[in-house]
Every structure is written in structure tokens, then in C-alpha cells.
Protein backbone atom coordinates (compact mmCIF):
# COMPACT_ATOMS: atom_id res chain seq x y z
CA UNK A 1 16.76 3.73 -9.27
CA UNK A 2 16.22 2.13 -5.90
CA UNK A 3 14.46 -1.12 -4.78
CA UNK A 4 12.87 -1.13 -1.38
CA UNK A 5 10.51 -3.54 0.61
CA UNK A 6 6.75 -3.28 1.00
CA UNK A 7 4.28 -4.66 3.08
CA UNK A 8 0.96 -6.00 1.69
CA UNK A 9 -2.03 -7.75 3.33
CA UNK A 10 -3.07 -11.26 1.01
CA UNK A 11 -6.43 -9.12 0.43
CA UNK A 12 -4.32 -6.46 -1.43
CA UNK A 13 -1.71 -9.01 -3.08
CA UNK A 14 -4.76 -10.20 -5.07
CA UNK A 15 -6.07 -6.56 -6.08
CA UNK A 16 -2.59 -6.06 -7.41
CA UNK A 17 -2.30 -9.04 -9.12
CA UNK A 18 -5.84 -8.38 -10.65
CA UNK A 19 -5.31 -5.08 -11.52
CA UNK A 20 -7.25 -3.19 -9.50
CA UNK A 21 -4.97 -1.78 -6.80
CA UNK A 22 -2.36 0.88 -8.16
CA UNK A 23 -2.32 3.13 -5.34
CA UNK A 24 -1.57 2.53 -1.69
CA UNK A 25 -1.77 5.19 1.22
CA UNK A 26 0.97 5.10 4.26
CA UNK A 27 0.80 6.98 7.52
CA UNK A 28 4.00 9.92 7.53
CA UNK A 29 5.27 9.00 10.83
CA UNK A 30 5.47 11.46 12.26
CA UNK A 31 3.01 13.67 12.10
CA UNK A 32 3.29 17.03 10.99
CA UNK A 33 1.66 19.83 12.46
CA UNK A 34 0.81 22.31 10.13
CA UNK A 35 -0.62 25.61 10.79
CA UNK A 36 -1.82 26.98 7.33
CA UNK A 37 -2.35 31.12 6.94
CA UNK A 38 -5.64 29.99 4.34
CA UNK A 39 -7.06 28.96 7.93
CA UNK A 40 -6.54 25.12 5.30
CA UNK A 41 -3.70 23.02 6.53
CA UNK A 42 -1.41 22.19 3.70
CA UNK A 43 1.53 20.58 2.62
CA UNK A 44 3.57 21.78 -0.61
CA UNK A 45 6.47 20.47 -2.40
CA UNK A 46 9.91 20.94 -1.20
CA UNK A 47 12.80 22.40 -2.69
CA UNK A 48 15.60 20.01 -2.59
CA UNK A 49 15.34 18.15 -5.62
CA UNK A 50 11.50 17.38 -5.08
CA UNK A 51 12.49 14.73 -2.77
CA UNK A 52 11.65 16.61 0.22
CA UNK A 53 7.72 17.72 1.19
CA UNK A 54 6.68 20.72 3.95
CA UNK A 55 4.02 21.75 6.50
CA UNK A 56 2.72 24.79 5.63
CA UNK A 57 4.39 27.26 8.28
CA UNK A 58 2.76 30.49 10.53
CA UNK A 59 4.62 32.32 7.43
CA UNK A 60 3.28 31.14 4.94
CA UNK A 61 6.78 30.23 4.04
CA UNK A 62 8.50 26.90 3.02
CA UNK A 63 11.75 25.41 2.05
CA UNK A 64 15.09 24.72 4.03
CA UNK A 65 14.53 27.54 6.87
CA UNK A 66 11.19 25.91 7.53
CA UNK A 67 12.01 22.44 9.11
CA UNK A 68 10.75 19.91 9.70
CA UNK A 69 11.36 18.22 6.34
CA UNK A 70 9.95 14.93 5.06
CA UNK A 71 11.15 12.50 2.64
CA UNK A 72 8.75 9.40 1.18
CA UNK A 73 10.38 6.68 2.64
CA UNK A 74 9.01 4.42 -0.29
CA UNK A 75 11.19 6.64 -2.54
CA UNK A 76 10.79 8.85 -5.49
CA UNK A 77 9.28 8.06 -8.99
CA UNK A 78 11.21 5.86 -11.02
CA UNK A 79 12.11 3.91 -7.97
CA UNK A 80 11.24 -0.16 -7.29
CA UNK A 81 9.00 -1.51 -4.90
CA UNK A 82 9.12 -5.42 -3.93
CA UNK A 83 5.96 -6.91 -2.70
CA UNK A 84 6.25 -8.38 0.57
CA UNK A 85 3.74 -11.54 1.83
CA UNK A 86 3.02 -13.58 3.65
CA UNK A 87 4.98 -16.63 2.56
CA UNK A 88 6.15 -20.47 2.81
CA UNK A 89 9.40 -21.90 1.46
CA UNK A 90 7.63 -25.23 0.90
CA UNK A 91 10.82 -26.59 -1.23
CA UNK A 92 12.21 -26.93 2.39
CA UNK A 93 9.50 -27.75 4.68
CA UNK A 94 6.80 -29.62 2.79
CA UNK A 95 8.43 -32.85 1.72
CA UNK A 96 7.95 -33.76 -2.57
CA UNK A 97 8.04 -30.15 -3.24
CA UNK A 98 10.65 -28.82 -5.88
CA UNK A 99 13.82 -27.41 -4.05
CA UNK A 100 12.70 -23.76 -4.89
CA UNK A 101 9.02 -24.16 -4.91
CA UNK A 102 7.52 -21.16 -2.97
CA UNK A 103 3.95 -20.80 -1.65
CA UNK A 104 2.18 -17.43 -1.30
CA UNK A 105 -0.47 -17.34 1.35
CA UNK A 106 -2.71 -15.44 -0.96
CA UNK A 107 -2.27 -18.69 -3.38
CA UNK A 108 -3.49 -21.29 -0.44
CA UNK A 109 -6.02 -23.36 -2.45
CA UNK A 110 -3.65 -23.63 -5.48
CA UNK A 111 -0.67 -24.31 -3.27
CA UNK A 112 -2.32 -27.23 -1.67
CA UNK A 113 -3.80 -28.67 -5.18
CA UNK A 114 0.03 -29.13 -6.54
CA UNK A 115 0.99 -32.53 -6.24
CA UNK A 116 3.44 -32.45 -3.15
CA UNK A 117 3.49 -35.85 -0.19
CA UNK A 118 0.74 -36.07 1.81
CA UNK A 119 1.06 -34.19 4.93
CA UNK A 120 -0.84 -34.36 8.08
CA UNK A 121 -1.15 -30.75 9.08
CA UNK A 122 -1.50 -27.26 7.44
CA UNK A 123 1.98 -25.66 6.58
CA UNK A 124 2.92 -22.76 9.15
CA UNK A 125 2.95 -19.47 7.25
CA UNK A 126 5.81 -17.10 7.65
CA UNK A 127 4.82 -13.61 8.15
CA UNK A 128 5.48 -11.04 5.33
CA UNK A 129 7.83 -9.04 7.44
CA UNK A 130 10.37 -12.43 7.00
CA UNK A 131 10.22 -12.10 3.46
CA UNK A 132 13.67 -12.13 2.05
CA UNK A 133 14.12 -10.04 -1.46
CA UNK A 134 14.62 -13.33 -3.65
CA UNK A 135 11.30 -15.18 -2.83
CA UNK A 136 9.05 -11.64 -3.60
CA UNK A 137 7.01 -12.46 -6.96
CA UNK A 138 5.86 -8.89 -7.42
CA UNK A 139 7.77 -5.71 -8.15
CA UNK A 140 6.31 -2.09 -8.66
CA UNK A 141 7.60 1.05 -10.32
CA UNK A 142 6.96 4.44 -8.34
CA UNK A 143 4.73 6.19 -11.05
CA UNK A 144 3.82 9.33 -8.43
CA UNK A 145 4.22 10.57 -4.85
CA UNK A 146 1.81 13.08 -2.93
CA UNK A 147 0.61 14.18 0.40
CA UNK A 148 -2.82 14.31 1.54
CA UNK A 149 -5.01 13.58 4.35
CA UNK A 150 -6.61 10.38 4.71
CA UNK A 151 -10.56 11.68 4.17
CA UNK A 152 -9.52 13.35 1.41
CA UNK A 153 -9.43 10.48 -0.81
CA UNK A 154 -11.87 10.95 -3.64
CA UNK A 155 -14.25 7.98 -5.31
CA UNK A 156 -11.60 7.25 -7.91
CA UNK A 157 -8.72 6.92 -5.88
CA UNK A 158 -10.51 4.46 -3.44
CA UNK A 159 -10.91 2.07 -6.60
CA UNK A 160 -7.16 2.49 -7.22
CA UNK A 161 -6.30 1.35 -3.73
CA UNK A 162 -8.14 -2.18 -4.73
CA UNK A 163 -11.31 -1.22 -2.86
CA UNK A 164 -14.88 -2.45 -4.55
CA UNK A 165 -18.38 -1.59 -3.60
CA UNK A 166 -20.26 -4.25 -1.44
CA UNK A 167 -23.51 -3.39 -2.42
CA UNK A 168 -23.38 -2.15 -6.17
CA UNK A 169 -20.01 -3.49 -7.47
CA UNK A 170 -21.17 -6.11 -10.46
CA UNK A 171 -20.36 -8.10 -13.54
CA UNK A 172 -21.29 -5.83 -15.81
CA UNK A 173 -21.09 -2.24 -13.81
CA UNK A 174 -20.35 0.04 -10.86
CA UNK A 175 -22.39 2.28 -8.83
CA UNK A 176 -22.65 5.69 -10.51
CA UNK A 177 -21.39 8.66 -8.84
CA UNK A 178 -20.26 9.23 -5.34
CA UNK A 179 -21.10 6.11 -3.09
CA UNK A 180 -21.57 5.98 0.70
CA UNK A 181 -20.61 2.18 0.73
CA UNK A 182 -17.94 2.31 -1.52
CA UNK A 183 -16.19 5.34 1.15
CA UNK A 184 -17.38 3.03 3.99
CA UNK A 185 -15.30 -0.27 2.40
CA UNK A 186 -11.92 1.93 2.41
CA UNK A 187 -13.14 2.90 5.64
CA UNK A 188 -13.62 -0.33 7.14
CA UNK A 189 -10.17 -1.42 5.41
CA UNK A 190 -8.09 1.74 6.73
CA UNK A 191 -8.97 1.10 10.17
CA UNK A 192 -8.84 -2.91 10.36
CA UNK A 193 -4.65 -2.11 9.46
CA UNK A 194 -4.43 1.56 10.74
CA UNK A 195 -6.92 1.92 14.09
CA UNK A 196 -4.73 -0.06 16.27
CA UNK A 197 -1.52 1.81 15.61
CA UNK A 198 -3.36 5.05 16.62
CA UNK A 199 -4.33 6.63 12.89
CA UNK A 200 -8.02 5.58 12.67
CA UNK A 201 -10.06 7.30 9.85
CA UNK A 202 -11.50 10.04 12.39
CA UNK A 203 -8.10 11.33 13.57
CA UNK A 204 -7.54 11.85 9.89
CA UNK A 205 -4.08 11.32 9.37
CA UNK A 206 -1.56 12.73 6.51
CA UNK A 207 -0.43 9.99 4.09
CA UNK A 208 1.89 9.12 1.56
CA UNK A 209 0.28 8.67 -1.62
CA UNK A 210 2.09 6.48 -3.55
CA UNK A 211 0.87 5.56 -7.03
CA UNK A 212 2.82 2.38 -8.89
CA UNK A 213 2.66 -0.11 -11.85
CA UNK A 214 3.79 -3.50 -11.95
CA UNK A 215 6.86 -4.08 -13.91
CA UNK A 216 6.11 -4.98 -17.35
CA UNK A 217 2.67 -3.61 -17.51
CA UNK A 218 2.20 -1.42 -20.29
């Protein structure tokens, strides 16, 4: 078993914590180019231990005389995952606060309600990426690892990733069957992190699907 760093946005720390995210999907940098005979671009399961994942090749062929190869850099099933945030050691920068006290940006309103000295000004955040290992309050087991492209996420899968509907999502309910809103709120979420880098929603990218649990959920 490995452990290895993850990044998540404070939107997605709370769907985890919830419950409702158990799936996240990560751009495979880089691209493959595959070239399916089916006239269907595809991507099958490698031969090396089932680490390692293949573009479909002109031959219809895969394995080690087919490179390129890919591995999931987020590791294999069975493997850890530590939640990265964003963050505040506040037992060293907010005065009254216990020695190892850490805030989570996600947390904000019940950071500010414990019972630390007054201060004048809001607390500078540090950005997930600083995250060390030992201040990470969330770790995830690997439960499954696949390849597919980004569009072809079904209805189910987009509730996994922590998505809900705007316009039907209730109390006591969802929407029933296949929802345009519900697609358009992964949408809108794939390309506020993903558009920028160059892997919008229409370009259609191939992901890592990576399904998890947190550690000692049943």
C-alpha cells in the first residue's frame, strides 16, 4: 500500500465529508492518441500487473510492443489517498489558539466561532498545494481505477463526483431519470478547474477515474 497527495477544491472537501463525492475524474497528461479499428477510440487494460492502461493501436493490438504505456499516477486499488486543502496552522499564527490547532478553509465559520484572541484581520489561507502530510484530516482508500472520456460520464457517476441538481435536487428526492441540469452542474464544475489548463468539456479529454472510500467507512 501507498499513500499519495491529492488536491481538492473546499466545494469538494465538503461533498466528501458529507458523503456524496466518492469518485473524482483527473486529466491523463498526456494525452493519448488512439486510433481504434471499431472506427470507437478505446483504451483497454494493460498487461503488466494491471498497473499499466493502452490506446487502442492501428492493430488492434495492445500490450508491451504497443507503447505508449500509462500508469494512474493516483495509484492502484488498495492504495491511500491524503486530502489536500486549503489550510491555516492557526496554533502558530492566530494568537490563543492551541499549539496544534489547525483550520480548514472549508471550516471558516466554525474556525472563527472557537474561542481564540481577538484579531483585527482575516487569517491568510495557505493554499492546498502547501499542505504538509501531518495537518491532512482526510484519507481515502483506492476502491477502483478506469479510463474514460470526460462526456462519457453517466447520471450516476456525476452524483458520485459530489455533483447535485440545481433545479430538482430536494429534501425529500431527486430528479428522475436523465437530467439536462444535473450534466450541465458537472459541466459548469469541470470547466471552472479544467478550461483554463486547456481540457474544457468540448475537447473531451481522457480521465482517470478514480473511485475511493474514506478510511473507516464501512
Amino acid at each position: 500500500m501507498k499513500e499519495r497527495p491529492i488536491l481538492f477544491s473546499a466545494e469538494m472537501v465538503r461533498a466528501i465529508l458529507d458523503g456524496r463525492k466518492t469518485q473524482t475524474r483527473r486529466v491523463i497528461k498526456p494525452q493519448p492518441i488512439c486510433t481504434g479499428t471499431s472506427g470507437i477510440d478505446r483504451f483497454e487494460r494493460g498487461c503488466l500487473g494491471m498497473d499499466y492502461w493502452y490506446p487502442s493501436s492501428p492493430s488492434g493490438k495492445i500490450g508491451i510492443f504497443e507503447p505508449p504505456r500509462y500508469k494512474c499516477p493516483y495509484g492502484v486499488p488498495g492504495d491511500r489517498l491524503w486530502v489536500r486543502e486549503t489550510w491555516l496552522n492557526a496554533g502558530v499564527e492566530i494568537p490563543g489558539c492551541k499549539p496544534d490547532e489547525i483550520w480548514y478553509r472549508e471550516d471558516e465559520d466554525e474556525a472563527f466561532a472557537i474561542s481564540c484572541e481577538p484579531h483585527d484581520q482575516r487569517p491568510k489561507w495557505r493554499p492546498s498545494i502547501f499542505m504538509p502530510r501531518w495537518a491532512s484530516r482526510i484519507t481515502l482508500e483506492v476502491t477502483g481505477i478506469r479510463v474514460e472520456r470526460v462526456q462519457d460520464i453517466i447520471e450516476g457517476d456525476i452524483r458520485s463526483e459530489g455533483v447535485e441538481c440545481p433545479e430538482h435536487d430536494f429534501h425529500s428526492g431527486f430528479c428522475a431519470g436523465e437530467c439536462s441540469s444535473l450534466r450541465g452542474a458537472f459541466r459548469t464544475l469541470w470547466d471552472s478547474i479544467n478550461k483554463k489548463r486547456g481540457y474544457e468539456w468540448d475537447v473531451n479529454p481522457w480521465c482517470w477515474v478514480i473511485s475511493f472510500r474514506k478510511t473507516g467507512d464501512k
